[in-house]
PDB file of N, CA and C in Angstrom:
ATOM      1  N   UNK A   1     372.187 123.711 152.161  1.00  0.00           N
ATOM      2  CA  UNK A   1     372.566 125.081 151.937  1.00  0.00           C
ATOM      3  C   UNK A   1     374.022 125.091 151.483  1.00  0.00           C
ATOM      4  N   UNK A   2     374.414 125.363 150.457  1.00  0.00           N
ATOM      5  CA  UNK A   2     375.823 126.021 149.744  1.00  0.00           C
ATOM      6  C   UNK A   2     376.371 126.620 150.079  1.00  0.00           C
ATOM      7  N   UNK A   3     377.167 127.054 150.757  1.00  0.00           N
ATOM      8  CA  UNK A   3     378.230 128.501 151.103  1.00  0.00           C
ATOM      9  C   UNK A   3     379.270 128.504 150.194  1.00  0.00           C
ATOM     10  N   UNK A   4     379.863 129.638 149.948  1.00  0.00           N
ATOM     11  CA  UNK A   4     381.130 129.820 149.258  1.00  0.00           C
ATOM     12  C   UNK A   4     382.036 129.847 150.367  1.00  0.00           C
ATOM     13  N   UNK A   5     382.890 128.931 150.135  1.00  0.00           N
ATOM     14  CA  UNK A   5     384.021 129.260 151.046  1.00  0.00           C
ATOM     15  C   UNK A   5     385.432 130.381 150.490  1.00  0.00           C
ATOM     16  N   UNK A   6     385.594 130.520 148.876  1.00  0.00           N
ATOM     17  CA  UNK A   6     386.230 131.380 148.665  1.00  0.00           C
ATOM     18  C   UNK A   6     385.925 132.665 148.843  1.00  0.00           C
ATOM     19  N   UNK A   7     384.615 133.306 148.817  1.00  0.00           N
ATOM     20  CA  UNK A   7     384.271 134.327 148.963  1.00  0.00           C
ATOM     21  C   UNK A   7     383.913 134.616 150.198  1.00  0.00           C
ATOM     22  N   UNK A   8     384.044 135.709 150.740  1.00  0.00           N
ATOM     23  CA  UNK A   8     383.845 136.379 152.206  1.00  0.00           C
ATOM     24  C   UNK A   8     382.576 136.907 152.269  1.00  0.00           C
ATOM     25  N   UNK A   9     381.707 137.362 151.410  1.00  0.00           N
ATOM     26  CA  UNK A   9     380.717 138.119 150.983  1.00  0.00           C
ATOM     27  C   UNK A   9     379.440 136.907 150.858  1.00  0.00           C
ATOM     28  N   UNK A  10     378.711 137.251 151.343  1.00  0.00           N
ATOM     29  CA  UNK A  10     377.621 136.459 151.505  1.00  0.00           C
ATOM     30  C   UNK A  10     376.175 137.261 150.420  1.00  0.00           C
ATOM     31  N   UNK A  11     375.678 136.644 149.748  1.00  0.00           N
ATOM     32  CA  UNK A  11     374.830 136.941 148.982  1.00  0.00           C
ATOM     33  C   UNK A  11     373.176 137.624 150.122  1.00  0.00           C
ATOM     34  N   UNK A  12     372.113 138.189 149.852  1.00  0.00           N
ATOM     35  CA  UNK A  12     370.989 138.453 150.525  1.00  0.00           C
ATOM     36  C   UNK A  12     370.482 137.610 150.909  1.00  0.00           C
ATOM     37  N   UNK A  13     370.534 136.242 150.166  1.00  0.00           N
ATOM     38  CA  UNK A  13     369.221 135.000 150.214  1.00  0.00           C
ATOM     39  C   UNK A  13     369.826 134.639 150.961  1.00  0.00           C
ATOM     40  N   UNK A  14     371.300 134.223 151.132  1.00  0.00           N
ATOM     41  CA  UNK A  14     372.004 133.443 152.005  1.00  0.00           C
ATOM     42  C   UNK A  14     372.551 133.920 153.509  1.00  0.00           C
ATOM     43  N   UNK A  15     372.234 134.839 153.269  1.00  0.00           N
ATOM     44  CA  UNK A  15     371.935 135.827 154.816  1.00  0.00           C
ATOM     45  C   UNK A  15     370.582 135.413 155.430  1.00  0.00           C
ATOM     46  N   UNK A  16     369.547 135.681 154.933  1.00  0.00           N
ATOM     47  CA  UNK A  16     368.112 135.185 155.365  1.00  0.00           C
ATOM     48  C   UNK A  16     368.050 133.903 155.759  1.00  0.00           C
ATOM     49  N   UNK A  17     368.905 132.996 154.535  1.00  0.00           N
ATOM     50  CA  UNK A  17     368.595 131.607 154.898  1.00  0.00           C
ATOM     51  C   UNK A  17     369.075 131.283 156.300  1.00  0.00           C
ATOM     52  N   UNK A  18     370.312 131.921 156.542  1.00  0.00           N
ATOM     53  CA  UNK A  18     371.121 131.848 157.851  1.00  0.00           C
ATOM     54  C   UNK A  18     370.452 132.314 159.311  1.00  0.00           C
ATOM     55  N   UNK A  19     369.906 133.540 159.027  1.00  0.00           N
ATOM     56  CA  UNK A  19     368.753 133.600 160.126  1.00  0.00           C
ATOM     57  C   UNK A  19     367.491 133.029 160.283  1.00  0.00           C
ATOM     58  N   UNK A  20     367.411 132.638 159.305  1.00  0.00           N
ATOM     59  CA  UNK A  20     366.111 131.662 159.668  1.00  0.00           C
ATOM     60  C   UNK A  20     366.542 130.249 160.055  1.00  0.00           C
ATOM     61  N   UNK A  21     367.464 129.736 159.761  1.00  0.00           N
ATOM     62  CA  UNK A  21     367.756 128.766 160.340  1.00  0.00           C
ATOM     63  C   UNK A  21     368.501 128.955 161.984  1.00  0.00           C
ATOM     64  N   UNK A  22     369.410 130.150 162.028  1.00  0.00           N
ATOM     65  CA  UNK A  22     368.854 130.459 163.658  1.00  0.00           C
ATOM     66  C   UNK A  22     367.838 130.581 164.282  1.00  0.00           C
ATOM     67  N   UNK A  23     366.538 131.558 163.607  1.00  0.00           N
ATOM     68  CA  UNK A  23     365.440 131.291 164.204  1.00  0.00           C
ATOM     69  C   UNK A  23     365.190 130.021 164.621  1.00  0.00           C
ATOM     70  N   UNK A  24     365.230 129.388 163.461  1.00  0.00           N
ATOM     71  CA  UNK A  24     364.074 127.709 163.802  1.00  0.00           C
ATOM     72  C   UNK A  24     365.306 127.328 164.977  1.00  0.00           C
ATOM     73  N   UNK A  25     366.551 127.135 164.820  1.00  0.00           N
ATOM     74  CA  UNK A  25     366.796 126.382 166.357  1.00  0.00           C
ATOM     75  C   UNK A  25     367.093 127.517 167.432  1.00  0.00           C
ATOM     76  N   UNK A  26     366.583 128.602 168.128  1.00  0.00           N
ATOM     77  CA  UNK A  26     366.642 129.059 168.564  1.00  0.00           C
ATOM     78  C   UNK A  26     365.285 129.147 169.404  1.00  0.00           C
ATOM     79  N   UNK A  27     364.113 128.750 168.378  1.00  0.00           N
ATOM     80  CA  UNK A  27     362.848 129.037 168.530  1.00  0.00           C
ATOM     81  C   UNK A  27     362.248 128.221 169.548  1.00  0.00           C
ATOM     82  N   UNK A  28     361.946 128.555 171.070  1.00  0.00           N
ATOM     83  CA  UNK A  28     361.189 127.527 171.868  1.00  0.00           C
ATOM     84  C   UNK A  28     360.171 126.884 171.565  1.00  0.00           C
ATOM     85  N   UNK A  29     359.682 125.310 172.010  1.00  0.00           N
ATOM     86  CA  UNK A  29     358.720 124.739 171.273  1.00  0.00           C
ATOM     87  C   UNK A  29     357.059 125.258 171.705  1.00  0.00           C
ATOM     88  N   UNK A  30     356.775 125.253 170.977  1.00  0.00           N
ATOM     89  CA  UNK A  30     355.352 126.336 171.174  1.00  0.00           C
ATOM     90  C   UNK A  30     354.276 125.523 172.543  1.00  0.00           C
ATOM     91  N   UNK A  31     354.520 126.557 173.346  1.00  0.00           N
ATOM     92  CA  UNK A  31     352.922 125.529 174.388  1.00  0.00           C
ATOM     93  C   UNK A  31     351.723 124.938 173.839  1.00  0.00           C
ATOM     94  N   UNK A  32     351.707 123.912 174.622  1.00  0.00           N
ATOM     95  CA  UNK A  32     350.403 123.539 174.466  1.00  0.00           C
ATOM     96  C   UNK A  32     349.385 124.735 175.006  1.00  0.00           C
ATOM     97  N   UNK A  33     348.193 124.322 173.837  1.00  0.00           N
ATOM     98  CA  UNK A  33     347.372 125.911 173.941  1.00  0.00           C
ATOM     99  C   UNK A  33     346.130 124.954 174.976  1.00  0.00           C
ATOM    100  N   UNK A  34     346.186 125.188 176.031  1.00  0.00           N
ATOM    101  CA  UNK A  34     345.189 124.854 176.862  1.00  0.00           C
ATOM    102  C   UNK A  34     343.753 126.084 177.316  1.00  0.00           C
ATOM    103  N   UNK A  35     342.543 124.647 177.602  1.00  0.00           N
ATOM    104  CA  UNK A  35     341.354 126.009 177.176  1.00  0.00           C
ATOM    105  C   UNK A  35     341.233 125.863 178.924  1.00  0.00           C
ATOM    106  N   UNK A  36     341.052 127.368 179.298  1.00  0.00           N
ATOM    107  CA  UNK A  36     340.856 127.434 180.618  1.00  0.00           C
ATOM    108  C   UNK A  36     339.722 127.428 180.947  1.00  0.00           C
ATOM    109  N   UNK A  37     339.143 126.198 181.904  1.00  0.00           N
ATOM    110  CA  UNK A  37     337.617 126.144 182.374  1.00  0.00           C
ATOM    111  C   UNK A  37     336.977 126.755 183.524  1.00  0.00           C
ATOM    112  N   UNK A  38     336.201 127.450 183.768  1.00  0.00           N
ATOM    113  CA  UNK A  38     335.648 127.735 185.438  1.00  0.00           C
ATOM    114  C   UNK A  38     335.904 126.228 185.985  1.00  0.00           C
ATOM    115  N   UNK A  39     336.164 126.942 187.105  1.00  0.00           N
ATOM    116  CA  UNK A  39     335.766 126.060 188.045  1.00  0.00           C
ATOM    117  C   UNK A  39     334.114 125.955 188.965  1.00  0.00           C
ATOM    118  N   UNK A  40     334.165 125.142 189.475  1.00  0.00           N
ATOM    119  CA  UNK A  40     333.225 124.372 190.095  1.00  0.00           C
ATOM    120  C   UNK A  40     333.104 125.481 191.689  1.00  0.00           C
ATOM    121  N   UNK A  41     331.918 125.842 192.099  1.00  0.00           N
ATOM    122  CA  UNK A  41     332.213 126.518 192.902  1.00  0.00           C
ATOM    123  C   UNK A  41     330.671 125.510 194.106  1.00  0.00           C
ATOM    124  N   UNK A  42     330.987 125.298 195.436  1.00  0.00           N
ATOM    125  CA  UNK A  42     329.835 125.016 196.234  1.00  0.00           C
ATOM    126  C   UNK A  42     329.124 125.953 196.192  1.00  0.00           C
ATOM    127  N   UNK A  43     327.433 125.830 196.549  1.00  0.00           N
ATOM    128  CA  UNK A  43     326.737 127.271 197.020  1.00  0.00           C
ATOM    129  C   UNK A  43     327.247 128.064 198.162  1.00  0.00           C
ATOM    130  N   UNK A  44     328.123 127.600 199.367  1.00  0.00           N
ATOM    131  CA  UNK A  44     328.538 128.183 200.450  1.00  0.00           C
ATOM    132  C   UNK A  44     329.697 128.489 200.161  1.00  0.00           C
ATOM    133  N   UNK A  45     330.367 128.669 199.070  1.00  0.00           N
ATOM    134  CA  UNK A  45     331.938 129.072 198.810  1.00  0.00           C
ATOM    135  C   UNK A  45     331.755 130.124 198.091  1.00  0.00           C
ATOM    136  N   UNK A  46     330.662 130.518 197.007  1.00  0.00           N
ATOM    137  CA  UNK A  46     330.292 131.650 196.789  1.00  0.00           C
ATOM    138  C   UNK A  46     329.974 132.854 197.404  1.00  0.00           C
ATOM    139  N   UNK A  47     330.804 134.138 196.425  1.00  0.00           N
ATOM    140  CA  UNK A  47     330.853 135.236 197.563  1.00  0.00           C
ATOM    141  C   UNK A  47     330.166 136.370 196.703  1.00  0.00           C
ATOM    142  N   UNK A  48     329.423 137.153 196.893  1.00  0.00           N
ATOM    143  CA  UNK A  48     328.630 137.899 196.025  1.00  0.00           C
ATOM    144  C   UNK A  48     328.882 139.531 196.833  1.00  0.00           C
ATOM    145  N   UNK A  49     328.717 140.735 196.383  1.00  0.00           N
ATOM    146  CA  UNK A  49     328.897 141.828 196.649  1.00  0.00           C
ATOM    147  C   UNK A  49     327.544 142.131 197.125  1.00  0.00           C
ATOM    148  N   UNK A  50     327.213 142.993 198.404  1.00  0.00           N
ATOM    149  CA  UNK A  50     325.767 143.266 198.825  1.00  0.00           C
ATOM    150  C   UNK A  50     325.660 144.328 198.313  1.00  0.00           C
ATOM    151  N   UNK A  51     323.900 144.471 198.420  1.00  0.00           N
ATOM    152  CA  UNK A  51     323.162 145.718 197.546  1.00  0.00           C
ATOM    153  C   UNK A  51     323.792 146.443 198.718  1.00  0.00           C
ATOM    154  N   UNK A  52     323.317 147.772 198.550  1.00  0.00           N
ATOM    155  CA  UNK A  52     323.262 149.140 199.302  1.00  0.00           C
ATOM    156  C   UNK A  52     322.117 148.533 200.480  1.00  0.00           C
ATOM    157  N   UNK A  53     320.595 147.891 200.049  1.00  0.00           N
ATOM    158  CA  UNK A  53     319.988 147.836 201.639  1.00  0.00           C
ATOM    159  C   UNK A  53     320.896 146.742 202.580  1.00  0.00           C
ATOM    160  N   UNK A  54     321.197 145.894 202.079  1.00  0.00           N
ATOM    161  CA  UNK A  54     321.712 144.869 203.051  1.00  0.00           C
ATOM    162  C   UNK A  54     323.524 145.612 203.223  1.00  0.00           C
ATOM    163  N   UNK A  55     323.727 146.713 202.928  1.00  0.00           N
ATOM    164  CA  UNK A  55     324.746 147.293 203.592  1.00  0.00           C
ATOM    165  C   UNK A  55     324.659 147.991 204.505  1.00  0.00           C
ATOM    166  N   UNK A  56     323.705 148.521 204.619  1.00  0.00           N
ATOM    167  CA  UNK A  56     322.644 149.195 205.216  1.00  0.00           C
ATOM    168  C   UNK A  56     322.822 148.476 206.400  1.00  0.00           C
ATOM    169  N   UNK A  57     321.363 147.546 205.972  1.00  0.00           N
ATOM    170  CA  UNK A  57     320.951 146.566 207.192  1.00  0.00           C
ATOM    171  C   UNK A  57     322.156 145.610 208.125  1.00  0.00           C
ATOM    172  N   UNK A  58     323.259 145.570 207.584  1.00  0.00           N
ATOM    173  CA  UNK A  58     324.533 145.235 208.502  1.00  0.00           C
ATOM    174  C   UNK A  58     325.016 146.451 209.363  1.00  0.00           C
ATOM    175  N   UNK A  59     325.152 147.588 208.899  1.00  0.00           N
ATOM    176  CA  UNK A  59     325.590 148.396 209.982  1.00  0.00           C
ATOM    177  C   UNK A  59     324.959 149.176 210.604  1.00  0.00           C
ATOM    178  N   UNK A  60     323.403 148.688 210.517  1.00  0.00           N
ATOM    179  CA  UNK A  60     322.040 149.019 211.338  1.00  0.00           C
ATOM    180  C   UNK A  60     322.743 147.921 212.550  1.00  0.00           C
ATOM    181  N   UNK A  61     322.565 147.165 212.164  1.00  0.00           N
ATOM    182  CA  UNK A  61     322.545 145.633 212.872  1.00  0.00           C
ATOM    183  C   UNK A  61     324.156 145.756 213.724  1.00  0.00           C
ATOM    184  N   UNK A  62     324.901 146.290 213.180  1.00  0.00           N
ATOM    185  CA  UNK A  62     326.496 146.223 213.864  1.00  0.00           C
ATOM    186  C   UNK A  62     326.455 147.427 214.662  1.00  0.00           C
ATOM    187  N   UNK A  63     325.688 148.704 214.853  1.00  0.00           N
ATOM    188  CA  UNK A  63     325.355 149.800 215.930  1.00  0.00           C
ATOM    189  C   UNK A  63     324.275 149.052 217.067  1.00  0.00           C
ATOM    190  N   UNK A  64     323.685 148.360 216.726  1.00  0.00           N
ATOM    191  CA  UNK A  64     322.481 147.889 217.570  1.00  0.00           C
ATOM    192  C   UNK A  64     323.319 146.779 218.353  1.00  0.00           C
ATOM    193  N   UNK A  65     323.900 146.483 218.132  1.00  0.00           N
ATOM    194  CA  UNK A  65     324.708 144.886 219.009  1.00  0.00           C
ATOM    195  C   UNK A  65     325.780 145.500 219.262  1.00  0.00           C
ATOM    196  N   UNK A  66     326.194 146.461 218.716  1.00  0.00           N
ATOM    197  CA  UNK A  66     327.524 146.911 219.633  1.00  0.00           C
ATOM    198  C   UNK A  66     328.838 146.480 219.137  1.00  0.00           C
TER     199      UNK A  66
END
């Protein structure tokens, strides 16, 4: 890149060129793009939302036992 050192006045291109070359070293290096996998779940670590009868049938069951 050329600069004029007699002149104070900086041309358009040479303005751009100047921020873009701040950009690029300014610019953090881009992450690694990692693919996110499920995980692995046991059958007894799984947690599922109950229907309405078995909501039911728990606080049938939680008045009856007290």
């Amino acid at each position: 890149m050329t600069m004029r050192s007699q002149d104070p006045e900086f041309s358009d291109e040479e303005i751009h060129q100047l921020l873009r070359d701040i950009e690029q070293q300014s610019a953090p290096p881009a992450p690694e793009a990692r693919i996110k996998r499920p995980q692995a779940y046991s059958a007894g670590s799984v947690r599922r939302e109950l229907t309405v009868d078995e909501l039911l049938q728990k606080i049938q069951r939680d008045i009856r036992d007290g």
